[in-house]
Protein backbone atom coordinates (compact mmCIF):
# COMPACT_ATOMS: atom_id res chain seq x y z
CA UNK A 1 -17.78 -30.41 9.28
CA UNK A 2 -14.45 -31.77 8.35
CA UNK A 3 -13.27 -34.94 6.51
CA UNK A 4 -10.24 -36.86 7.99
CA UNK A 5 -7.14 -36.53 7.06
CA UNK A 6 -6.25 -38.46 4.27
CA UNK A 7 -2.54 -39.23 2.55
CA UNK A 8 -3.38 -40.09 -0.74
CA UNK A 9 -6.08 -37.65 -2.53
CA UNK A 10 -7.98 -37.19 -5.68
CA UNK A 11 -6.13 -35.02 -8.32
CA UNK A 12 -7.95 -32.09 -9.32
CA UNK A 13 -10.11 -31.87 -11.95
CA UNK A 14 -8.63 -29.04 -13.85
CA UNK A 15 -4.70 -28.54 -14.73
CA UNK A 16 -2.54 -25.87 -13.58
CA UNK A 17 -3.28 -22.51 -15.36
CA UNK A 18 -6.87 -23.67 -15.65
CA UNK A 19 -9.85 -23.53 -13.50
CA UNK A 20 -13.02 -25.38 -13.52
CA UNK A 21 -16.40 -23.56 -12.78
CA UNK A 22 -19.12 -25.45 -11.48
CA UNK A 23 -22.81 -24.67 -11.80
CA UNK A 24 -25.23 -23.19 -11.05
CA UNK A 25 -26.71 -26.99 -10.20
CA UNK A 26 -30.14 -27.35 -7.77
CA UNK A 27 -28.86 -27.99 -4.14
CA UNK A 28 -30.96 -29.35 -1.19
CA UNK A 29 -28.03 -31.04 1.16
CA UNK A 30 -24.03 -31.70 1.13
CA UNK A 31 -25.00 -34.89 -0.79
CA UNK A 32 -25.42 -32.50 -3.84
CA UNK A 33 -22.10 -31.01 -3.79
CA UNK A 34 -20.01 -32.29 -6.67
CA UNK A 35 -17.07 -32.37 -3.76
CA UNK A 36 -19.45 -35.00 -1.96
CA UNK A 37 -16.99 -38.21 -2.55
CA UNK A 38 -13.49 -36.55 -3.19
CA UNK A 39 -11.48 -37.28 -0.69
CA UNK A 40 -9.02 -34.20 0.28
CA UNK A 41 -5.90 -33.52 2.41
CA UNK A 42 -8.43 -30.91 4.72
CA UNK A 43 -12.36 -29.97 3.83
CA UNK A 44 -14.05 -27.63 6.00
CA UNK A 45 -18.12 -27.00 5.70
CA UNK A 46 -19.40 -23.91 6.85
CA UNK A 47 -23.16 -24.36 7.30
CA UNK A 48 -23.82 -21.47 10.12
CA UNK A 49 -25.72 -23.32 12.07
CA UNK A 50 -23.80 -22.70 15.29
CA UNK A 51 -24.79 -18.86 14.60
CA UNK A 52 -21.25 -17.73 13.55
CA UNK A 53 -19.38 -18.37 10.14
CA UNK A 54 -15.94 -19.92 11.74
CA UNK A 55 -13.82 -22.48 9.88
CA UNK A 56 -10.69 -21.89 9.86
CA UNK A 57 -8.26 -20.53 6.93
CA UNK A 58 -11.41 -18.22 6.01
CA UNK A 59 -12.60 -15.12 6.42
CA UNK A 60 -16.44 -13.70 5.66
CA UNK A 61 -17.68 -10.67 4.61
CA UNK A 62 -21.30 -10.71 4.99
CA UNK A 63 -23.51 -8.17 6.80
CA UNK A 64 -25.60 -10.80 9.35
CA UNK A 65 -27.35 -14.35 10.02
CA UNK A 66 -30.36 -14.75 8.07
CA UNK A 67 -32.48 -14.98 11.36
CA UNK A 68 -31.62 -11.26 12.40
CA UNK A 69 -34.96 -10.48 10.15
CA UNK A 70 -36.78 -13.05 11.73
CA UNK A 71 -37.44 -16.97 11.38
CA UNK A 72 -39.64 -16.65 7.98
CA UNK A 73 -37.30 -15.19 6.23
CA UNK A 74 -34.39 -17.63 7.05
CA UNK A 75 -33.26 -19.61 3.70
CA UNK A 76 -31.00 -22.41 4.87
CA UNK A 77 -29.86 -25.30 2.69
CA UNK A 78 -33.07 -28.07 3.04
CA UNK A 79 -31.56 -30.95 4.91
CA UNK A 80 -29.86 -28.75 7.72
CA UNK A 81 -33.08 -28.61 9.35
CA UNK A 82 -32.79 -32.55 9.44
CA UNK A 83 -35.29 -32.91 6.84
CA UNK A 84 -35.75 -32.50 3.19
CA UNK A 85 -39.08 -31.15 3.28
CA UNK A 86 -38.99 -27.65 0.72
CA UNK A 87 -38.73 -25.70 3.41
CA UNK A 88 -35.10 -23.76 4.95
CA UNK A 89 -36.98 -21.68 7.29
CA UNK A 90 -35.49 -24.06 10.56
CA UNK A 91 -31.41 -23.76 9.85
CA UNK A 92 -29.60 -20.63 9.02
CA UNK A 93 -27.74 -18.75 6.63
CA UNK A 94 -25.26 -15.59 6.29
CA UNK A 95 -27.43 -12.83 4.67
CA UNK A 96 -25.48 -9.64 2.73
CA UNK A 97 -26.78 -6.34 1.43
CA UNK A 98 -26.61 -7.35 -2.18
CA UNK A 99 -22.86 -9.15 -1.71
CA UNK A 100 -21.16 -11.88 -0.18
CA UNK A 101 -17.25 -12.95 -0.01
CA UNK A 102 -14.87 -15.50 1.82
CA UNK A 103 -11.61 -14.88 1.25
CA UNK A 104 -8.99 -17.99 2.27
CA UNK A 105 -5.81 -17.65 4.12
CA UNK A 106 -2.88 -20.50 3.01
CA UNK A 107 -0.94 -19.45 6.15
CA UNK A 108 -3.48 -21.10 8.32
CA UNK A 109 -4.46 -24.10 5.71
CA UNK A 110 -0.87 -24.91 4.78
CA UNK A 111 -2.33 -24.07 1.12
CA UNK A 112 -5.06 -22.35 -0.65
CA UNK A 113 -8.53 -24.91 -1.58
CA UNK A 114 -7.89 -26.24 -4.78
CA UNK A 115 -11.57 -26.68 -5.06
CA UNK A 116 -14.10 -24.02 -3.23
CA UNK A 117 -17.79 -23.34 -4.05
CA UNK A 118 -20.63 -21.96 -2.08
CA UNK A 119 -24.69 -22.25 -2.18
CA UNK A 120 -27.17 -19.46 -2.72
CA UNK A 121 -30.08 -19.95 -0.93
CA UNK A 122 -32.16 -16.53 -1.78
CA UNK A 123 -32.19 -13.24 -3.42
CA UNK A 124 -33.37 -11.01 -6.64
CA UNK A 125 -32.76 -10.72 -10.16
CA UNK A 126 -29.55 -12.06 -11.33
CA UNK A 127 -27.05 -13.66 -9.39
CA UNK A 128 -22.86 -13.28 -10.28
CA UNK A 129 -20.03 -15.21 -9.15
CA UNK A 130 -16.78 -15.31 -9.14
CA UNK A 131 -13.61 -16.71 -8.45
CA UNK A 132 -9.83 -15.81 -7.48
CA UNK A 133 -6.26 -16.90 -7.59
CA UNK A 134 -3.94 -16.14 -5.60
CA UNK A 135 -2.31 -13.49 -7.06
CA UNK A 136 -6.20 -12.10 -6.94
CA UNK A 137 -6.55 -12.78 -11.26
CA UNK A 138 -10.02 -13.58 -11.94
CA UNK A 139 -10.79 -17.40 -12.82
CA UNK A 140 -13.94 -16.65 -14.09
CA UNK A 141 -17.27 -16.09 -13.58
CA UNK A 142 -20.73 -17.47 -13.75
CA UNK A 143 -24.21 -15.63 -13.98
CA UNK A 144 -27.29 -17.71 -12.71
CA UNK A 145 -31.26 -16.66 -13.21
CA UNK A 146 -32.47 -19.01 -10.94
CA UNK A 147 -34.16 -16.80 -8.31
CA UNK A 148 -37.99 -16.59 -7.39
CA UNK A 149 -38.79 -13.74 -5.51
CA UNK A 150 -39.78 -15.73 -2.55
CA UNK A 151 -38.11 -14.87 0.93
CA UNK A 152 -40.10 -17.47 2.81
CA UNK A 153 -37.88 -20.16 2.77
CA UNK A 154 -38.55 -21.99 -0.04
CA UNK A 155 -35.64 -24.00 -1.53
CA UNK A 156 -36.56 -24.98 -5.09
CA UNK A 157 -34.36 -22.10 -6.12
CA UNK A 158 -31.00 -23.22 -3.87
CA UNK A 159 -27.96 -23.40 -6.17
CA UNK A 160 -24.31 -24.26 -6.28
CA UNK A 161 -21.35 -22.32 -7.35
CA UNK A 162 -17.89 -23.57 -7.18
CA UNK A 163 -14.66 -23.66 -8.88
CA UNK A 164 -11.82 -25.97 -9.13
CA UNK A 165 -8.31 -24.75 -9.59
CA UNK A 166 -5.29 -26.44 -9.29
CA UNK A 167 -3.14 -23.44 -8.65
CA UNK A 168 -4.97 -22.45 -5.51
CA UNK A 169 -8.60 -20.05 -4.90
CA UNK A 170 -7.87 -17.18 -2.97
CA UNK A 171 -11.14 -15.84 -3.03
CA UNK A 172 -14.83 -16.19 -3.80
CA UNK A 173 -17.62 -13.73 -4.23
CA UNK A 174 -21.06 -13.78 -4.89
CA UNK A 175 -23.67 -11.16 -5.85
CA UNK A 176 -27.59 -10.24 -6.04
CA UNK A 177 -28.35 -6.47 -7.17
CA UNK A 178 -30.47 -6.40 -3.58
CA UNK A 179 -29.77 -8.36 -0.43
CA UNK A 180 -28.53 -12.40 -0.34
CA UNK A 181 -28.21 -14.97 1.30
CA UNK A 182 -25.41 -17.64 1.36
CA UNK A 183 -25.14 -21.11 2.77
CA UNK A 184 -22.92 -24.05 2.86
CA UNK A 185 -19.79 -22.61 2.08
CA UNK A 186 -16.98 -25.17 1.26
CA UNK A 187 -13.64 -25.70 0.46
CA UNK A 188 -10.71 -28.37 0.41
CA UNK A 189 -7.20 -29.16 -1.49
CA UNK A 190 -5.89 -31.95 -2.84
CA UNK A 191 -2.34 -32.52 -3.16
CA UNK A 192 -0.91 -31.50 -7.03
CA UNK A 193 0.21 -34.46 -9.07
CA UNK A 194 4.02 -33.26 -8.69
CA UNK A 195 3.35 -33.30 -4.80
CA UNK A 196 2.44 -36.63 -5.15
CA UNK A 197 5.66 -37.59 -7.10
CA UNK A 198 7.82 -36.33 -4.25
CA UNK A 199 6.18 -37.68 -1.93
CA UNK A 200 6.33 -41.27 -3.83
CA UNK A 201 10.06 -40.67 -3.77
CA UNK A 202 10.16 -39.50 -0.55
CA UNK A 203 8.74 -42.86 0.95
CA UNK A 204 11.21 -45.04 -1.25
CA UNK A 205 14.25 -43.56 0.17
CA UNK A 206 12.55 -44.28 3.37
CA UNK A 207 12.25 -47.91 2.49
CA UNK A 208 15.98 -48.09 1.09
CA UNK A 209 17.33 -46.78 4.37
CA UNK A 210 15.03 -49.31 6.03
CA UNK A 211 16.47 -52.08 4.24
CA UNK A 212 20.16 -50.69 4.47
């Protein structure tokens, strides 16, 4: 899913040099993303249910879809079923052996997300994530203790993780000490607040060659 297009944006939460983590926070649809109502120059949602993990500007390292061990063991985010009923068994999700990563190309997106985050839908013990710049630095990371040890679908355990960085997110990764699964990965920019000052000038030269 994309939003449109949009010429004025929100300004991101954190300043240059400084990124923002975000969660772990209970997630049953996109309407619980904290990126929900910003409004960005491009936002892609990866939510697998077309069976392959294909927005653009991003690649995936995962080992398979969550329905290559069968339909009980599928963990999708709640709603992508069409309803929010507890159960994720009747979506899908990206499943790794223990470790998950999508790593964002600025080539193809014109710039790296300034704001990225991901949901984990199932797994063991404790999860860890983490996030990247571009020059690959760590931004940080976050440790969540959420998990049940239920593989049926249940989705009382689905959680968040995202950053917010300014300076661009290269890359994000998430880990279980056994397998994983991942859903509703997502990620956007927003112009930075010196963009939007060039741009401002840009448009009144525009207007004082119009009225020349």
């Amino acid at each position: 899913m994309r939003k449109p297009l949009a010429l004025l944006a929100l300004c991101a939460t954190s300043s240059f040099g400084m990124a923002s983590l975000l969660g772990p926070s209970s997630y049953f649809s996109f309407a619980d993303s904290p990126f929900f109502s910003a409004t960005f120059d491009y936002f892609f949602l990866e939510d697998a249910e077309d069976g392959l993990a294909n927005t653009p500007g991003a690649t995936y390292n995962y080992s398979s879809l969550s329905s290559a061990f069968g339909t009980s063991y599928i963990d999708s985010v709640d709603e992508d079923d069409g309803t929010l009923d507890g159960n994720g068994n009747g979506g899908e999700a990206l499943w790794g052996a223990g470790f998950f990563e999508v790593s964002f190309d600025a080539g193809v997106l014109g710039q790296l997300p300034t704001h990225a985050g991901l949901v984990w839908t199932d797994g063991l013990d404790d999860i860890t994530f983490e996030a990247f710049d571009e020059n690959g630095a760590s931004l940080g990371t976050l440790v969540g203790t959420h998990a049940d040890g239920d593989f049926t679908g249940g989705t009382a355990e689905d959680r968040f993780y995202g950053v917010v960085y300014s300076g661009g997110i290269s890359k994000l990764q998430i880990s279980n000490p056994s397998g994983i699964e991942v859903d509703h990965v997502q990620y956007g920019a927003v112009p930075e607040p010196a963009s939007m000052a060039l741009l401002g000038l840009g448009l009144a030269a525009v207007a004082r060659r119009k009225r020349a």
